[in-house]
C-alpha atoms as a PDB file:
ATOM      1  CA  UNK A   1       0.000   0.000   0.000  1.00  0.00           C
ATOM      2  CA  UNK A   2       1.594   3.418  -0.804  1.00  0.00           C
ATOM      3  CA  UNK A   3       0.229   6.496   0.580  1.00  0.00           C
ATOM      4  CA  UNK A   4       0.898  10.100  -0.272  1.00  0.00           C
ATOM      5  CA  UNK A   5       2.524  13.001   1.563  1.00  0.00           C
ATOM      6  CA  UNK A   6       2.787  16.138   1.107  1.00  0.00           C
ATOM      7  CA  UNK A   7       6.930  17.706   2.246  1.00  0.00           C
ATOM      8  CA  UNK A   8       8.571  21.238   1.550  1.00  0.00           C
ATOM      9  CA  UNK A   9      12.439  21.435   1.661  1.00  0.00           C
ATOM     10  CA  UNK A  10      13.698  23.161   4.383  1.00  0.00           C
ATOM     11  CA  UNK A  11      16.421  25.583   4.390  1.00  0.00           C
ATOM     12  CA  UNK A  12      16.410  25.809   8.016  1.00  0.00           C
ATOM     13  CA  UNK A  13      15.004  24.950  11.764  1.00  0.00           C
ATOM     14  CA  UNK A  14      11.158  23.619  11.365  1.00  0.00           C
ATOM     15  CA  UNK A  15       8.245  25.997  12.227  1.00  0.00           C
ATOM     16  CA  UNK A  16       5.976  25.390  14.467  1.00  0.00           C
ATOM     17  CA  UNK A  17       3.505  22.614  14.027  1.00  0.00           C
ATOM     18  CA  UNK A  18       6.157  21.159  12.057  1.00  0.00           C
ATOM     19  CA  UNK A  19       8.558  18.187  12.149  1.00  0.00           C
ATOM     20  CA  UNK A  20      12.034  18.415  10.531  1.00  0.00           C
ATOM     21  CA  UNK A  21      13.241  15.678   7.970  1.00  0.00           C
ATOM     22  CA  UNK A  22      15.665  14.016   5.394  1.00  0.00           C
ATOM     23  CA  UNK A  23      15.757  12.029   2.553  1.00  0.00           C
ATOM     24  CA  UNK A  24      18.122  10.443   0.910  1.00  0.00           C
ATOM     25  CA  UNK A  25      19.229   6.903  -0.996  1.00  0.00           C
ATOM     26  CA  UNK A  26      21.476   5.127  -3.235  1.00  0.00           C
ATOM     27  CA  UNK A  27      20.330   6.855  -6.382  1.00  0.00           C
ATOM     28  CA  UNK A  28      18.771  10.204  -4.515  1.00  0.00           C
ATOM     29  CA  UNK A  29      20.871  13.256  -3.047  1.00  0.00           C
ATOM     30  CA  UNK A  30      19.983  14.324   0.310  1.00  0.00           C
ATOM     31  CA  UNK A  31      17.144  16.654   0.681  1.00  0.00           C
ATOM     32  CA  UNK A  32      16.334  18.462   4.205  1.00  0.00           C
ATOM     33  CA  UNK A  33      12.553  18.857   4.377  1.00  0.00           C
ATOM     34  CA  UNK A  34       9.646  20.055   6.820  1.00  0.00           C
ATOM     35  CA  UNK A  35       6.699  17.950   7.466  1.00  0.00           C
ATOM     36  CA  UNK A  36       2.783  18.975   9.009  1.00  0.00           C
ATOM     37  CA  UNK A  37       3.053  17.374  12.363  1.00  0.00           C
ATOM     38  CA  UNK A  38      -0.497  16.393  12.222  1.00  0.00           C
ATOM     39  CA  UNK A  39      -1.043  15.090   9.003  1.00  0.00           C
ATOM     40  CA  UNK A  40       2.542  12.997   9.503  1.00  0.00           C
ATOM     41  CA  UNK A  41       1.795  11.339  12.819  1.00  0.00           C
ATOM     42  CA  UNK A  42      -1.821  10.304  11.226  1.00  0.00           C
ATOM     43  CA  UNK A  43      -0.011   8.749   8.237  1.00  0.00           C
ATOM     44  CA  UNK A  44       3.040   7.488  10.780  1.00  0.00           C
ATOM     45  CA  UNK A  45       0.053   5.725  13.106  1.00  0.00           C
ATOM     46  CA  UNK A  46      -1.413   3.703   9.338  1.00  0.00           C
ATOM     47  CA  UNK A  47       1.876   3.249   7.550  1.00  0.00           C
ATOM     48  CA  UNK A  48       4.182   2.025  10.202  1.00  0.00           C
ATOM     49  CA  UNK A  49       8.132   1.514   8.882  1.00  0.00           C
ATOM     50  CA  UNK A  50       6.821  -1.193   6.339  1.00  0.00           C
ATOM     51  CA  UNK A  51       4.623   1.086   3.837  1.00  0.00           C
ATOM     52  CA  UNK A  52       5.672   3.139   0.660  1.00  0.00           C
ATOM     53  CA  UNK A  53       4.950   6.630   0.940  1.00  0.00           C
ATOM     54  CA  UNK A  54       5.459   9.150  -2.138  1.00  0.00           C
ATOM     55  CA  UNK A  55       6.914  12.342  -1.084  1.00  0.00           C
ATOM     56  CA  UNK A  56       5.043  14.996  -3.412  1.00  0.00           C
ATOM     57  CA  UNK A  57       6.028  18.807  -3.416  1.00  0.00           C
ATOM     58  CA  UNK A  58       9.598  18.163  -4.537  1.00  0.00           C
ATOM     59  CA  UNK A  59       9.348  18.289  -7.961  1.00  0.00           C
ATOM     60  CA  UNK A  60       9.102  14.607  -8.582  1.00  0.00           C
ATOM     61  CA  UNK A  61       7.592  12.025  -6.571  1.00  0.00           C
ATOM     62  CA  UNK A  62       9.842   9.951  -4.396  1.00  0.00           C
ATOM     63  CA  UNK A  63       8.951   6.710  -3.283  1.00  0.00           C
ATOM     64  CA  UNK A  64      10.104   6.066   0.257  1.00  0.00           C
ATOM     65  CA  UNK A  65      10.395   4.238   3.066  1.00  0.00           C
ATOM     66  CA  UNK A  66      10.368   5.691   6.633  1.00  0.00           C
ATOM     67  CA  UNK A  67      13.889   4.586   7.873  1.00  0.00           C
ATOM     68  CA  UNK A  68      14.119   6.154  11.522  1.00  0.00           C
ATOM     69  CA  UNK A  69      12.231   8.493  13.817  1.00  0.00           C
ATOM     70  CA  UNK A  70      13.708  10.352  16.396  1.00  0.00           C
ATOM     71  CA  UNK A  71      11.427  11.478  19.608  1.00  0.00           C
ATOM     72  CA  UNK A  72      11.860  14.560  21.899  1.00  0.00           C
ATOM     73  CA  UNK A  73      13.003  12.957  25.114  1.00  0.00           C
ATOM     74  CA  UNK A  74      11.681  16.106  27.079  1.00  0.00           C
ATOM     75  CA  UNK A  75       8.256  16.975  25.570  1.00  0.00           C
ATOM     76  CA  UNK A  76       7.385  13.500  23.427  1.00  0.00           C
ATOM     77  CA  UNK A  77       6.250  13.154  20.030  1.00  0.00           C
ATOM     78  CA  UNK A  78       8.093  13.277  16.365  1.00  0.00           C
ATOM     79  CA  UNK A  79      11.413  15.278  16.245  1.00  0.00           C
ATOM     80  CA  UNK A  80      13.056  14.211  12.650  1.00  0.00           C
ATOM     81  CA  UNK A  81      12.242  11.158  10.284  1.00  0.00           C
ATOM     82  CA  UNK A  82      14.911   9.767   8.551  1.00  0.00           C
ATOM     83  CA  UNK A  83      13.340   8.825   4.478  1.00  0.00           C
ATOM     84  CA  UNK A  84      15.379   6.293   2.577  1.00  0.00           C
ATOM     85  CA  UNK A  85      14.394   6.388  -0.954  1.00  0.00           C
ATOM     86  CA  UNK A  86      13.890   3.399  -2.885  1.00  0.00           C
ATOM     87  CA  UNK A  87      14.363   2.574  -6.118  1.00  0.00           C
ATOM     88  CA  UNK A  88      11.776   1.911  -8.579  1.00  0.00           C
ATOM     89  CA  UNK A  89      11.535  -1.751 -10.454  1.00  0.00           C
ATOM     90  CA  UNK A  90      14.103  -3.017  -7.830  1.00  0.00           C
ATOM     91  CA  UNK A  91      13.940  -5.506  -4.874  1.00  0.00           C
ATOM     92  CA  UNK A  92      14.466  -4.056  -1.619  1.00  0.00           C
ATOM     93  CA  UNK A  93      15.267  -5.642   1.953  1.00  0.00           C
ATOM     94  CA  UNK A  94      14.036  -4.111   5.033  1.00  0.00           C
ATOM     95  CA  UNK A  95      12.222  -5.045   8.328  1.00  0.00           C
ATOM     96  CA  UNK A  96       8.514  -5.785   8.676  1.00  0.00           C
ATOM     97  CA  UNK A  97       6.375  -6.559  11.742  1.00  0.00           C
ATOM     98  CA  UNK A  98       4.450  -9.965  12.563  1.00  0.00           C
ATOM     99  CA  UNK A  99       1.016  -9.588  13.617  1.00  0.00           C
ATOM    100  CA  UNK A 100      -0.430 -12.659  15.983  1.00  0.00           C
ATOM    101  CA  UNK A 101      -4.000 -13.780  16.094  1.00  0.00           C
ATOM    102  CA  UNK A 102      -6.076 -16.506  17.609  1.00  0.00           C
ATOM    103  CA  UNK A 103      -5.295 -18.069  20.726  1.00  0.00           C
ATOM    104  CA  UNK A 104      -3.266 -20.746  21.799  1.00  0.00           C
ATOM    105  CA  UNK A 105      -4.788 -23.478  23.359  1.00  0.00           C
ATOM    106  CA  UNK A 106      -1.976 -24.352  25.380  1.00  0.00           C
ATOM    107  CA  UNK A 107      -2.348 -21.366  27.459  1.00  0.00           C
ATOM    108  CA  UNK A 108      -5.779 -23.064  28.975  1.00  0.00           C
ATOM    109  CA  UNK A 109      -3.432 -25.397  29.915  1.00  0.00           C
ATOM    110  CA  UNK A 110      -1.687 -22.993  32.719  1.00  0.00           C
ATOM    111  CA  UNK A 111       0.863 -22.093  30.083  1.00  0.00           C
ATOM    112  CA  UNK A 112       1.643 -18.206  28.909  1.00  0.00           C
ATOM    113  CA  UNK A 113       2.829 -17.234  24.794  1.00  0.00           C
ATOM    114  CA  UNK A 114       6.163 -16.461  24.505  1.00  0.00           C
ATOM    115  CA  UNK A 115       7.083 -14.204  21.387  1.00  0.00           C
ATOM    116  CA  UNK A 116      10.434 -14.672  20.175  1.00  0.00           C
ATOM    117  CA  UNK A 117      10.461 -12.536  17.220  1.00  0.00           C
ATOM    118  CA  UNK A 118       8.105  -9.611  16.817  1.00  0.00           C
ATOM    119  CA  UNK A 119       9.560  -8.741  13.313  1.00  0.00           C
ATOM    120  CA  UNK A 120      11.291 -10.153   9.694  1.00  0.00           C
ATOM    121  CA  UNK A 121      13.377  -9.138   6.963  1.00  0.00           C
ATOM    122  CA  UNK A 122      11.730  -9.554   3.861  1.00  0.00           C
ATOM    123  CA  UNK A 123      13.119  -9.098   0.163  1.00  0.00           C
ATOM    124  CA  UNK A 124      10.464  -7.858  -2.410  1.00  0.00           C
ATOM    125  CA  UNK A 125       9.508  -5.271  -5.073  1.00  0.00           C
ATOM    126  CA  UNK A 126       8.293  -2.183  -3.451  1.00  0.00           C
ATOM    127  CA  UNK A 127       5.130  -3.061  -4.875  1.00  0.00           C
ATOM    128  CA  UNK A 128       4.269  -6.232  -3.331  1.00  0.00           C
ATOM    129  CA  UNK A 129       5.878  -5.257  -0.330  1.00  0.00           C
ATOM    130  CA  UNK A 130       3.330  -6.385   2.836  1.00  0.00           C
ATOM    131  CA  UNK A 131       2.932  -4.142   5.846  1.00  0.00           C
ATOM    132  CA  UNK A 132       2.825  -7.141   8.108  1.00  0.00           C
ATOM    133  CA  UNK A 133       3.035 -10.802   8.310  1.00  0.00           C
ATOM    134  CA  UNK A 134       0.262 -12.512  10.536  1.00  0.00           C
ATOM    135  CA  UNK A 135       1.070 -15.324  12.863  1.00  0.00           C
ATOM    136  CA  UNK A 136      -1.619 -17.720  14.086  1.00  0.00           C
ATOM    137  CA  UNK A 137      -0.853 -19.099  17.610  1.00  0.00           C
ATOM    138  CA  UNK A 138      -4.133 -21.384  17.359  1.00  0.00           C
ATOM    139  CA  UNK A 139      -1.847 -24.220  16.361  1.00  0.00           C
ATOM    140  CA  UNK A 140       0.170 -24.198  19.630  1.00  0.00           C
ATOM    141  CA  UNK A 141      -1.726 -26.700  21.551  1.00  0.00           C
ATOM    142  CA  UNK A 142       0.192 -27.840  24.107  1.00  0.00           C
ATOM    143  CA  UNK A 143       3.687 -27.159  25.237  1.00  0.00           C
ATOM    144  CA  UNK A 144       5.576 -29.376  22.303  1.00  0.00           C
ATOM    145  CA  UNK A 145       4.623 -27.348  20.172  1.00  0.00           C
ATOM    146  CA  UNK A 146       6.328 -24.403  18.280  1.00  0.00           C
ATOM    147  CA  UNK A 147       5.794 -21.669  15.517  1.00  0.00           C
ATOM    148  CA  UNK A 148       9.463 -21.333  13.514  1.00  0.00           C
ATOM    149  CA  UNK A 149      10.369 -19.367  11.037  1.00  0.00           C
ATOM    150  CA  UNK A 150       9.836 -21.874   8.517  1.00  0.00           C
ATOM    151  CA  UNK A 151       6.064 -21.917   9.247  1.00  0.00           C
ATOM    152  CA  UNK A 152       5.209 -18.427   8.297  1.00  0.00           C
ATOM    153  CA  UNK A 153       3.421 -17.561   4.817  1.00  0.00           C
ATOM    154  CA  UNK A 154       4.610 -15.313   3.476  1.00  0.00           C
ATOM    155  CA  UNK A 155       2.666 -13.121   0.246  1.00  0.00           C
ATOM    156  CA  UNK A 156       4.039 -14.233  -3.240  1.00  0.00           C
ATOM    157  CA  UNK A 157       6.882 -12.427  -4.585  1.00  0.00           C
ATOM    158  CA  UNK A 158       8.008 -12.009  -0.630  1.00  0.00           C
ATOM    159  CA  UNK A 159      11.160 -13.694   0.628  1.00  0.00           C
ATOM    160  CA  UNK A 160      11.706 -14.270   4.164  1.00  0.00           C
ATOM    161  CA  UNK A 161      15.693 -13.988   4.966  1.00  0.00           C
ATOM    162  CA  UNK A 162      15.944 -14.976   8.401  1.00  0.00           C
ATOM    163  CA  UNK A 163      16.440 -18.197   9.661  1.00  0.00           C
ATOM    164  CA  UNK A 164      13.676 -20.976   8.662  1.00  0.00           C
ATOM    165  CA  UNK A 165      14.593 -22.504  11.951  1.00  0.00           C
ATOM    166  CA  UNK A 166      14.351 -19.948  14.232  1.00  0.00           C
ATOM    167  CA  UNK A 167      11.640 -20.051  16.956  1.00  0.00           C
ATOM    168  CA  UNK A 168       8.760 -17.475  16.515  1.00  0.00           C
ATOM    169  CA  UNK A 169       6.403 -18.449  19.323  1.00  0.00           C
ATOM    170  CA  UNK A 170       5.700 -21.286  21.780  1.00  0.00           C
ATOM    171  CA  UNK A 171       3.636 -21.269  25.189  1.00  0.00           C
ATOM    172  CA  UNK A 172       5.749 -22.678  27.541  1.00  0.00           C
ATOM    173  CA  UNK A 173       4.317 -23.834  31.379  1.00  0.00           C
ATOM    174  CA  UNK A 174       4.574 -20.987  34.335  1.00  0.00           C
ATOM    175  CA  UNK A 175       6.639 -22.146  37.112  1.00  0.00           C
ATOM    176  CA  UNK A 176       5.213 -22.270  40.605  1.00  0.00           C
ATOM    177  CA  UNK A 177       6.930 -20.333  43.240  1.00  0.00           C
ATOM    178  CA  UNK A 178       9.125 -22.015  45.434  1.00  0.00           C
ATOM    179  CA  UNK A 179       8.038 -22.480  49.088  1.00  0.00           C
ATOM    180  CA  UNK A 180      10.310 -20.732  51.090  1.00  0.00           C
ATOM    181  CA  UNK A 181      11.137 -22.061  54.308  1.00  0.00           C
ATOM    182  CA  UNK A 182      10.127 -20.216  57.438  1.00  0.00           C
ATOM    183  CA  UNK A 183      13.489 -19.443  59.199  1.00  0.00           C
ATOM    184  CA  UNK A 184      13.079 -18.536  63.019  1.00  0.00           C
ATOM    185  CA  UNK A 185      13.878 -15.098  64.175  1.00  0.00           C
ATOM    186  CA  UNK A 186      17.068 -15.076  66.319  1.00  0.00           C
ATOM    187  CA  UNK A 187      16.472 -14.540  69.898  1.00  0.00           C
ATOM    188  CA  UNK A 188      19.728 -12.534  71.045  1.00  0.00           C
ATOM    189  CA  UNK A 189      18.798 -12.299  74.797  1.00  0.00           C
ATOM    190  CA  UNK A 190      19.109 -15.919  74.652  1.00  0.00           C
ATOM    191  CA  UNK A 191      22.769 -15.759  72.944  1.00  0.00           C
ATOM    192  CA  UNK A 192      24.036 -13.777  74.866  1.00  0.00           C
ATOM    193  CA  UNK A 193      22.786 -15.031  78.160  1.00  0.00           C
ATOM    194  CA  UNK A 194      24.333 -17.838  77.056  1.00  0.00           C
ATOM    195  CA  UNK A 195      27.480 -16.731  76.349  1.00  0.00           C
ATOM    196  CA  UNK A 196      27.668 -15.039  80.041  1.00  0.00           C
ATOM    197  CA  UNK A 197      26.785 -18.682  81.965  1.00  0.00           C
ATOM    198  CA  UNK A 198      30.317 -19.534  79.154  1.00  0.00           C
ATOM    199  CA  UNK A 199      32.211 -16.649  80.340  1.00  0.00           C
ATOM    200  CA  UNK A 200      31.715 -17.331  83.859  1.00  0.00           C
ATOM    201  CA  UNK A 201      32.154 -21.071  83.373  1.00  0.00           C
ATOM    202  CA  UNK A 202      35.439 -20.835  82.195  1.00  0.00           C
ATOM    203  CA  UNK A 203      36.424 -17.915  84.683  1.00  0.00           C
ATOM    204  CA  UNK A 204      35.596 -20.472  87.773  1.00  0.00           C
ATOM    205  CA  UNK A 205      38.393 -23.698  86.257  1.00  0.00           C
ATOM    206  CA  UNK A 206      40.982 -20.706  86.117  1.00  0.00           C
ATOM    207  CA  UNK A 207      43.266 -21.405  89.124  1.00  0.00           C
ATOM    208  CA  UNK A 208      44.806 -18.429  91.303  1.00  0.00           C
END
């Protein structure tokens, strides 16, 4: 799915109600630009990392992906977004998220889903490139079992690169907590009423 935005370049600092940005790629120079806030965290919140969006307002469209997004760490939101162009009619690899459904039914079982990957790398056209991969954790059904790489499906014309043996998901049994022994409180009127009746014990053998 590609979606359009609207971008200015940006000789300087971004104005207000407006986030500061870059583009750039293998083919495509780097171009400072200025973004609506509003309209850009709307598209941000659809799109994700794993969209196309064409940049418009430059001239000619660019076809991008959004490579990084920096936050203010003092008053939140978008600070600068980082666009890596892409090139047209070429494959491109990059980072998409998995999406689980269902439930497992070895979770009924007093077990809890562990997710071991949460994304993929993919290699695809730009145009057949999926925002997400869905998992279905309906086929874990009891603690055997296990969702690998190798198991996802994946659209046509989409490669998965990572490992087809690495583990994806699996519900795995919750350990009761260990019963921990009660250990008496130490009674130190007792030790060292003891240790006086010692004292004076060995103080009476002592010859003059």
């Amino acid at each position: 799915m590609t979606m359009i935005l609207e971008v200015k370049k940006r000789d300087g600092k971004a104005g207000e109600g407006a986030i500061a940005a870059i583009v750039y790629g293998p083919k495509q120079e780097s171009i400072a630009l200025t973004l609506n806030k509003i309209v850009f965290d709307k598209l941000f919140k659809e799109a994700g990392e794993s969209s196309i969006i064409t940049l418009e307002g430059l001239g000619e469209p660019i076809e991008v992906l959004v490579h990084e997004v920096t936050f203010n760490p003092v008053k939140g939101g978008i600070q600068h977004v980082d666009f890596y162009a892409i090139e047209r009619g070429k494959e491109l690899t990059t980072d998409i998220p998995l999406e689980f459904i269902g439930e497992a039914p070895a979770e009924k079982l007093g077990g809890v889903l562990m997710k071991s990957l949460h994304e993929i790398e993919v290699t695809c056209r730009p145009s057949v490139l999926p925002k997400h991969i869905v998992v279905d954790v309906s086929t874990l059904i009891d603690f055997e079992s296990q969702i690998h790489v190798s198991d996802l499906i994946a659209p046509a014309g989409v490669k998965i690169e990572n490992d087809p043996e690495e583990p994806v998901a699996a519900v795995v049994p919750v350990e009761e907590e260990a019963e921990v022994e009660e250990v008496p409180a130490v009674d130190m009127d007792a030790i060292e009423v003891e240790k006086k009746g010692k004292d004076e014990e060995d103080g009476g053998t002592e010859k003059d």
